[in-house]
Protein backbone atom coordinates (compact mmCIF):
# COMPACT_ATOMS: atom_id res chain seq x y z
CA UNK A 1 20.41 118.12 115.14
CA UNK A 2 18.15 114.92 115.66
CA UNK A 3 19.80 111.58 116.26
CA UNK A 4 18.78 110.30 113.02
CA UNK A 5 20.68 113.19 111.61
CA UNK A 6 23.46 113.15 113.93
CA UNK A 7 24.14 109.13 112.57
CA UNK A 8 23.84 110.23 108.94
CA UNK A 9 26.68 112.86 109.77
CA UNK A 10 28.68 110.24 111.61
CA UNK A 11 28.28 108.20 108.60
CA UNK A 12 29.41 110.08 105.90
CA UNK A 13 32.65 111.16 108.12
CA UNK A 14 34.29 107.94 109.11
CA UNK A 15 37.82 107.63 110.30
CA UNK A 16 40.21 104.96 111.40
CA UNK A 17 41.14 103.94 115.01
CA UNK A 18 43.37 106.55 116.70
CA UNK A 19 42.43 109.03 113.95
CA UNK A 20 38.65 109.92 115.07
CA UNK A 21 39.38 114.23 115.89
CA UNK A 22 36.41 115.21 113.68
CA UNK A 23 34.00 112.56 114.83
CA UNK A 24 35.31 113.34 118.47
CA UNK A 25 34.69 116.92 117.81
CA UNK A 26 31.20 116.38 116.60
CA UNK A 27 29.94 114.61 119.19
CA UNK A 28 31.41 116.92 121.92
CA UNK A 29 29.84 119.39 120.73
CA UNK A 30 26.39 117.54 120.23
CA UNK A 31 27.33 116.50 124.12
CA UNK A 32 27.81 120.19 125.17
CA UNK A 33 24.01 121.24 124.61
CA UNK A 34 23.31 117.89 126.71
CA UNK A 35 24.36 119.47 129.88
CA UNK A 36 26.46 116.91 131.56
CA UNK A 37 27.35 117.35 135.09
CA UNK A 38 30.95 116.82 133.65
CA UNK A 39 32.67 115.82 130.34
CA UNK A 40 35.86 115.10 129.65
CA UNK A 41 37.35 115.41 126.44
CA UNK A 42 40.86 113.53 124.95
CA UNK A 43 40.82 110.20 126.41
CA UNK A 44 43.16 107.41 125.06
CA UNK A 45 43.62 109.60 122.21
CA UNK A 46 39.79 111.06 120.96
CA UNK A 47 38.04 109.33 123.53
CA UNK A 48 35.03 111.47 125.30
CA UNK A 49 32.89 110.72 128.61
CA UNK A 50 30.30 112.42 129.45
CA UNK A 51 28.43 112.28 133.24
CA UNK A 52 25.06 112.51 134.39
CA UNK A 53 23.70 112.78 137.70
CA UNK A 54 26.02 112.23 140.84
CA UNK A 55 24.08 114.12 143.26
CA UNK A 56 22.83 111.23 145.37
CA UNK A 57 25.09 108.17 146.38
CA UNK A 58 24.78 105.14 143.96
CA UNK A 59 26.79 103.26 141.34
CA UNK A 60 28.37 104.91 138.67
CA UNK A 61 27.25 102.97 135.10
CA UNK A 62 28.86 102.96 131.92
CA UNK A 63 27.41 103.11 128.74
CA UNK A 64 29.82 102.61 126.41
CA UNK A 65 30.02 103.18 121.85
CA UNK A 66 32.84 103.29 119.58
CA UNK A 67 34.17 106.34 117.51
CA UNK A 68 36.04 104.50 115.01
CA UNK A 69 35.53 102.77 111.53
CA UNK A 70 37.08 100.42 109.03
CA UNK A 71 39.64 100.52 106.21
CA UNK A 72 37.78 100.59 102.66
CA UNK A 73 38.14 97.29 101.69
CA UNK A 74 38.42 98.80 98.06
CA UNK A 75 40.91 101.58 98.48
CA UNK A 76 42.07 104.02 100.89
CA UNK A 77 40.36 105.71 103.67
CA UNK A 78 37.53 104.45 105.77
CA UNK A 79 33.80 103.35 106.08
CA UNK A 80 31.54 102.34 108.70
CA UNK A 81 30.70 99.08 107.92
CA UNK A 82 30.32 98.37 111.56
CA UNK A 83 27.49 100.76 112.63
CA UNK A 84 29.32 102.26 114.96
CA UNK A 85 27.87 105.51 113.39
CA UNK A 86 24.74 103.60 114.85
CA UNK A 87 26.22 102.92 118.34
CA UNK A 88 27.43 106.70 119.10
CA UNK A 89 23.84 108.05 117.53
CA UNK A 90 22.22 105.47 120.47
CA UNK A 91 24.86 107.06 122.88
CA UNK A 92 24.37 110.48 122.17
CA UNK A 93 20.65 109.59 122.17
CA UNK A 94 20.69 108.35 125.99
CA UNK A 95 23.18 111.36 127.01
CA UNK A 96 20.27 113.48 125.52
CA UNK A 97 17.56 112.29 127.96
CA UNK A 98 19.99 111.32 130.97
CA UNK A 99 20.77 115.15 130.53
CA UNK A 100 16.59 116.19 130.47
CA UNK A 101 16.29 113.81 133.16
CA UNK A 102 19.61 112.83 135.10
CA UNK A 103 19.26 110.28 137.66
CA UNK A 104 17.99 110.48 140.99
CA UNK A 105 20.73 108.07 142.56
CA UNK A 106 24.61 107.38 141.38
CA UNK A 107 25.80 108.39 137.71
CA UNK A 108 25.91 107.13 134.60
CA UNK A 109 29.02 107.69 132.44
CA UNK A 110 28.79 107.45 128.54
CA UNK A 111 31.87 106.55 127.24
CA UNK A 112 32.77 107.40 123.84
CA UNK A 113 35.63 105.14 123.00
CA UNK A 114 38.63 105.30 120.39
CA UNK A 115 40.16 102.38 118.29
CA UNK A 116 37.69 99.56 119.29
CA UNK A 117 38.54 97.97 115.68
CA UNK A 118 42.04 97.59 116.46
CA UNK A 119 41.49 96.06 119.82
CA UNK A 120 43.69 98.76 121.37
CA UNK A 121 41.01 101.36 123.10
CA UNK A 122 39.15 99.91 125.74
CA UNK A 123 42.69 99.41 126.86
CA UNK A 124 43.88 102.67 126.77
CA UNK A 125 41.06 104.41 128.26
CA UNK A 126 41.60 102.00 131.00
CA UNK A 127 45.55 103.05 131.51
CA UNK A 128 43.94 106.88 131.05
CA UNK A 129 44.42 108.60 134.61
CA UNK A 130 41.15 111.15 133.40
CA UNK A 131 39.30 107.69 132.82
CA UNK A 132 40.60 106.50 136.30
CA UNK A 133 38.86 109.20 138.42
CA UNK A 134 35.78 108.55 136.97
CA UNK A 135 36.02 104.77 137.03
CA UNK A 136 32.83 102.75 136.31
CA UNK A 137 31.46 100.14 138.87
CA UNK A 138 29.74 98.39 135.62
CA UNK A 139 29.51 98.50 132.12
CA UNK A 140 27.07 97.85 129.70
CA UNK A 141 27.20 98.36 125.57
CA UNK A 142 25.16 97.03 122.90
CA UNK A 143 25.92 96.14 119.41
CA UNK A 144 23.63 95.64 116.41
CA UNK A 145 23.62 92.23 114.61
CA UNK A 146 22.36 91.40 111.51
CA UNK A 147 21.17 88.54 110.28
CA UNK A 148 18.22 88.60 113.54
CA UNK A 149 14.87 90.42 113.66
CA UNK A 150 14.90 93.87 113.40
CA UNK A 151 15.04 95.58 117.32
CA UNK A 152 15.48 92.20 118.78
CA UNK A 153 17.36 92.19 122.22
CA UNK A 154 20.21 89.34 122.08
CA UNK A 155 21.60 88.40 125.65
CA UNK A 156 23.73 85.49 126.81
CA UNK A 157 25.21 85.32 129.98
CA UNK A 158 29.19 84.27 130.33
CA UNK A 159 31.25 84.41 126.88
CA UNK A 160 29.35 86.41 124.20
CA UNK A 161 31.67 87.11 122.09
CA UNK A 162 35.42 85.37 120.86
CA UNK A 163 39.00 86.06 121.68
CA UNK A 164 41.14 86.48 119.20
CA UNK A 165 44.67 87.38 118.09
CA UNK A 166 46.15 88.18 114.32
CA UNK A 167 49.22 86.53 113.31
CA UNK A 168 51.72 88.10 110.57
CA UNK A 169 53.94 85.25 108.83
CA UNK A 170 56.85 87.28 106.76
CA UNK A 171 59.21 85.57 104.80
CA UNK A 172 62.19 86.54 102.76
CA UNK A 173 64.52 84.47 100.39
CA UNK A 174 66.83 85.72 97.82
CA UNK A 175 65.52 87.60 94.44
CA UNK A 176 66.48 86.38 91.39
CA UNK A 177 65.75 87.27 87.33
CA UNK A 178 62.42 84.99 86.54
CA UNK A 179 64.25 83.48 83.80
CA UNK A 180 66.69 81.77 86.33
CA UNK A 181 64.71 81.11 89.52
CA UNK A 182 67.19 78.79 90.28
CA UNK A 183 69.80 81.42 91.46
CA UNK A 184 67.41 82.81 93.97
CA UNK A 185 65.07 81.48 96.66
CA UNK A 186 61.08 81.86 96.13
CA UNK A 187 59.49 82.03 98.89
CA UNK A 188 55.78 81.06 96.80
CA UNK A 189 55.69 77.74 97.75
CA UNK A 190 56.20 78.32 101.82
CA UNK A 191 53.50 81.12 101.66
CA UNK A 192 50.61 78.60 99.98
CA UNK A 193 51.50 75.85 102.56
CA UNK A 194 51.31 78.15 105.53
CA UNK A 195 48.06 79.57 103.87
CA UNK A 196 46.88 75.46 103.47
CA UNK A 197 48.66 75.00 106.87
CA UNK A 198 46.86 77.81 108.75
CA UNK A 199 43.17 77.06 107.62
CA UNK A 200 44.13 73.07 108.46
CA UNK A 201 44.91 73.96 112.34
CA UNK A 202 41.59 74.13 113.89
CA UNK A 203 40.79 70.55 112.10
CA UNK A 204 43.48 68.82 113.76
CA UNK A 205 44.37 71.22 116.73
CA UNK A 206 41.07 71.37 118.66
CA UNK A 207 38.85 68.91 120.16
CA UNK A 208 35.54 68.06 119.72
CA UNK A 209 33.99 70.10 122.57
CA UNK A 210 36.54 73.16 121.95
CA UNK A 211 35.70 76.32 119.43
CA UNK A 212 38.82 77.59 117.11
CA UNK A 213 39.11 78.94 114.29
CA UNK A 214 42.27 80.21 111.94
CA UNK A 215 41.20 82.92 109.14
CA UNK A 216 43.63 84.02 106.43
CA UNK A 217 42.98 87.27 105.90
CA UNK A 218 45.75 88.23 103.72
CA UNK A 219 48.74 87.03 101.49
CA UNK A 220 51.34 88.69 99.37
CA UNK A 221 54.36 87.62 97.14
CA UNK A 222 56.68 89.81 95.13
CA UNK A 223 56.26 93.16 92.97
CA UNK A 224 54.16 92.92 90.11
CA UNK A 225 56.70 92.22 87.89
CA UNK A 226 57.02 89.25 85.24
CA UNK A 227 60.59 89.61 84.61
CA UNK A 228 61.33 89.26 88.61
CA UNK A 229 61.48 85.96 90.82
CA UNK A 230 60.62 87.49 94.60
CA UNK A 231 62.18 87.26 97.86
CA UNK A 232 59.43 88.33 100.06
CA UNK A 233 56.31 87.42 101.41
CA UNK A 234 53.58 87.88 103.74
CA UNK A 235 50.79 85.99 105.23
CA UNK A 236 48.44 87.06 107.82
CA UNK A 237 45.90 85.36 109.64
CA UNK A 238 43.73 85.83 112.34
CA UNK A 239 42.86 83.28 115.29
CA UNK A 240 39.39 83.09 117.41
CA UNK A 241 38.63 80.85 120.67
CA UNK A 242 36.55 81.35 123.23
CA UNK A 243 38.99 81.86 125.63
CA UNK A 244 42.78 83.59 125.52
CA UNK A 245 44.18 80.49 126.69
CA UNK A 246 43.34 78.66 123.60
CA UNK A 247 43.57 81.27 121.36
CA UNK A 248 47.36 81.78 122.66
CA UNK A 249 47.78 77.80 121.96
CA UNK A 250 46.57 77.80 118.45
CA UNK A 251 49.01 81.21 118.25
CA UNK A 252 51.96 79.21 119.54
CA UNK A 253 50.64 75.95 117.06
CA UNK A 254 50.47 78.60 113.99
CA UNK A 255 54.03 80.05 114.83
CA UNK A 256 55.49 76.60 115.40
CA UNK A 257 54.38 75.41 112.02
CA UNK A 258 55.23 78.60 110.23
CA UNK A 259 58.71 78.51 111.39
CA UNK A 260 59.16 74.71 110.48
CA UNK A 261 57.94 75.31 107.22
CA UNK A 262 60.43 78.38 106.47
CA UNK A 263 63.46 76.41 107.73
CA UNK A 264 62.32 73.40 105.34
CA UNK A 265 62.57 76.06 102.60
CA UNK A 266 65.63 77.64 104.02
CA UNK A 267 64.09 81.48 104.23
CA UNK A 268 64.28 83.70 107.08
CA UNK A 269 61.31 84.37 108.97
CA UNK A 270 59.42 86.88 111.80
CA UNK A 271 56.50 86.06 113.23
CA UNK A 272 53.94 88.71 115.08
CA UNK A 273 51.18 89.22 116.96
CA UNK A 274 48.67 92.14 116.43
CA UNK A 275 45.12 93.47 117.03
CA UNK A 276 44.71 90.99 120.65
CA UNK A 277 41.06 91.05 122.10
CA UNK A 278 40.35 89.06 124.80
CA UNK A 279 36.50 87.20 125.30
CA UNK A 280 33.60 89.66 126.48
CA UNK A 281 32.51 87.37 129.05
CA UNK A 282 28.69 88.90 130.25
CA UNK A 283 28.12 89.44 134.16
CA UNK A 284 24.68 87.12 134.80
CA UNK A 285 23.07 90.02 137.17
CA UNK A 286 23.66 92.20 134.64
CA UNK A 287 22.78 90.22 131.68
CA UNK A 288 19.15 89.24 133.85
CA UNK A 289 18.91 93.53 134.17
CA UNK A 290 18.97 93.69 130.21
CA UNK A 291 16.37 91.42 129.72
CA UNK A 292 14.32 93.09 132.52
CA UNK A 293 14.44 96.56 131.04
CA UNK A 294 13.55 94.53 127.84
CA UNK A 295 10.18 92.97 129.36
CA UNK A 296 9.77 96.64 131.07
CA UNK A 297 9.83 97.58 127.39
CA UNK A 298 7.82 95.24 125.57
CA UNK A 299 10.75 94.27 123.40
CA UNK A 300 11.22 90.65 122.63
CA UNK A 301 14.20 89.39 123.96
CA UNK A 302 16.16 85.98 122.34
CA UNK A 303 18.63 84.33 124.49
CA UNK A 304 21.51 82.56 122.54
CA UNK A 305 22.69 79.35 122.74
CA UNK A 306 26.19 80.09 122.02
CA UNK A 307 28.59 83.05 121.85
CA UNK A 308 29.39 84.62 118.49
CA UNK A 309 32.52 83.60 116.75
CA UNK A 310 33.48 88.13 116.21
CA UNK A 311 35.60 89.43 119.02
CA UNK A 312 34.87 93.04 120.26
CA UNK A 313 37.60 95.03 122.96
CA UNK A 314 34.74 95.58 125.33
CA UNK A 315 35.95 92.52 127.28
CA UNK A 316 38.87 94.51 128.77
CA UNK A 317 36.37 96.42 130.87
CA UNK A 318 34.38 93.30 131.33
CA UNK A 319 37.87 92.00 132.77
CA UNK A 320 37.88 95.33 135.07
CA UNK A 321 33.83 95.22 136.53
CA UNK A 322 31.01 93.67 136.02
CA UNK A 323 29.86 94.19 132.36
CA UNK A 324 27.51 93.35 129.82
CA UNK A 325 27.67 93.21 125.96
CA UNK A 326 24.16 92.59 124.50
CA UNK A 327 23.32 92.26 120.62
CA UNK A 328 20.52 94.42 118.99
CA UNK A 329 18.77 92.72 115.92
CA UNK A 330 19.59 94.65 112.69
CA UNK A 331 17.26 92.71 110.29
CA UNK A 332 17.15 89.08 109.14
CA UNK A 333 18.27 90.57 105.33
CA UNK A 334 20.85 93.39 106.44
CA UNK A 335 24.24 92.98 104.68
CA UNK A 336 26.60 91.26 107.31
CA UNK A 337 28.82 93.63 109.65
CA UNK A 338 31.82 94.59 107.95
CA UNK A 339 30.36 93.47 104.24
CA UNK A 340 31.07 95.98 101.71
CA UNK A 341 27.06 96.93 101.48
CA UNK A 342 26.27 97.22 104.87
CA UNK A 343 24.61 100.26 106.69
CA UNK A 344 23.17 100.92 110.45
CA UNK A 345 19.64 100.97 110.11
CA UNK A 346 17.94 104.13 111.31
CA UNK A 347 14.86 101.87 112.88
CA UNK A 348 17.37 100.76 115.73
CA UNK A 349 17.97 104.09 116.40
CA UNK A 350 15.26 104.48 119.12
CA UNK A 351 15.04 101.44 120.44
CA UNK A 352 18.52 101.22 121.02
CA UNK A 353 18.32 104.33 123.05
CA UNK A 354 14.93 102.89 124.86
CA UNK A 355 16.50 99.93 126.29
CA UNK A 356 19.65 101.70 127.16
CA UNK A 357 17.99 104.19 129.31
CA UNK A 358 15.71 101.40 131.15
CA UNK A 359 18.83 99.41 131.67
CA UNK A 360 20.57 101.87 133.45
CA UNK A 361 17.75 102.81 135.63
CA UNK A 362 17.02 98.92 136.32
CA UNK A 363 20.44 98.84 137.27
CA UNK A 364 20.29 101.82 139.43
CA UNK A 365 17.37 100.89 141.38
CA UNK A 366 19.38 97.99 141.96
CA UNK A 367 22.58 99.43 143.24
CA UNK A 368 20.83 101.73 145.44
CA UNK A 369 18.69 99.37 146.81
């Protein structure tokens, strides 16, 4: 099976964090004809690693993909509208040559990991005693991005990407017939000012030279039904800074309000936390190796002026060792990441591989040297 066939596979079988036993079994037995010096199956869940090399002293270097994908937007069941069909194609890709050609000095571990989209993997595979014995002395992972020329290499050294928390907001009054609201409690009008609330937090919450940001994602009142006055609702939001401390400020700010605003209305209230990812902050040595293997390359490499505003559950091994999260142009007119018409482009299927494999022989010759 070629790579390009191997994503196309991945693609049309997508499954949802925790849940990834066929993709997992797919790609350990793609993995198997790779001849890894050792591969271990099961982590966190489906998680896989496979090893190369290890038969001269060096550093041990993570590569590291996703197995999972995301909830239809339209309906049950999944779809990758990620790429991380893309990502574990690129991964299986480098454990391909890394198995030809293993290296001469340390290892390098590709990591396979479950539930990135939930935020709960990376943290996991860290508390995963199999994971322990092989544990990394760096990381590095890429991601595609669209909206940026196709194959371009997109570093930035210290925060790449945001932290972020979601926040659920449920509410319950007292249900009454329609026809007599007034013998029951609504709770419609708390849920559309904590929805106005909510989005109105960054404005008057953060400063001028601080980044946050308070996205309702969801809101729900009642049963469909016209003869019935509800008693419950739901809001959820999600909140992005670029660093835990201020996301878990604008948390506490959200919860505060929320609460206020139920006991105005005199409705019971929880609030909860969900789906926490701290900020990939990018290692500057390792960042400076990416866009050497780049130039080793011939790829064109743009260096950002800011971090991106998505959060991604790498960080928690970038909190662990050094690490290094670098962006991989998916095309100026690609369909945004998690848009309901995106798809991984098969051209970044090579040259995500390429600059994999020189990174983690840059980074090699380093180490040893």
């Amino acid at each position: 099976m070629t790579i390009t066939e191997l994503r196309r596979t991945l693609h049309s079988m997508p499954e949802l964090s925790g849940a990834e036993a066929r993709t997992a079994a797919l790609l350990k037995g793609f993995l198997e004809t790779t001849g890894p010096s050792r591969l271990i199956p099961d982590i966190a869940g489906h998680g896989i690693a496979a090893l190369y090399g290890g038969g001269r002293p060096g550093p041990v270097i993570m590569v590291r993909c996703e197995l999972d994908a995301l909830p239809r937007p339209d309906g049950p069941g999944a779809y990758h509208g990620c790429g991380h069909d893309g990502h574990m194609a690129i991964a299986a890709g480098l454990a391909e040559r890394l198995g030809s050609s293993p290296p001469e000095r340390g290892s390098v571990l590709v990591l396979f990991q479950p539930a990135e989209e939930t935020g709960a993997g990376a943290a996991l595979v860290l508390a995963d005693r199999r994971f322990a014995a092989v544990m990394p002395d760096m990381a590095v992972a890429l991601h595609n991005i669209p909206g940026f020329p196709m194959g371009r290499i997109l570093l930035k050294a210290g925060v790449f990407a945001a932290a972020s928390t979601g926040i659920t907001v449920r509410l319950r009054g007292t249900r009454s017939h329609a026809g007599e609201p007034h013998k029951g409690n609504n709770p419609a009008m708390a849920m559309a000012q904590i929805i106005q609330t909510f989005s109105a937090v960054p404005q008057f919450s953060t400063g001028l030279n601080q980044f946050g940001k308070v996205t309702v994602v969801h809101a729900g009142l009642g049963a469909r039904a016209f003869g019935t006055s509800p008693d419950e609702a739901v809001v959820m939001a999600v909140i992005r800074a670029l660093d835990a401390g201020e996301t878990d400020r604008l948390y506490r700010r959200c919860e505060t309000l929320a609460t206020g605003i139920a006991a105005a209305f005199d409705l019971e209230v929880t609030v909860e936390g969900a789906e926490e990812f701290p900020p990939t902050v990018n290692d500057a040595g390792l960042t400076a190796a990416v866009e050497r293997a780049a130039g080793n390359l011939g790829m064109r490499v743009l260096v950002l002026d800011r971090p991106f505003p998505w959060s991604e559950d790498f960080g928690r091994f970038a909190e662990r060792v050094p690490g290094v999260l670098f962006g991989l142009g998916a095309g100026e007119d690609t369909a945004p990441l998690h848009g309901r018409d995106y798809r991984f482009p098969d051209e970044l299927l090579q040259t995500g591989t390429e600059i994999l494999l020189e990174t983690v022989r840059v980074l090699a010759r380093r180490g040893s040297g």
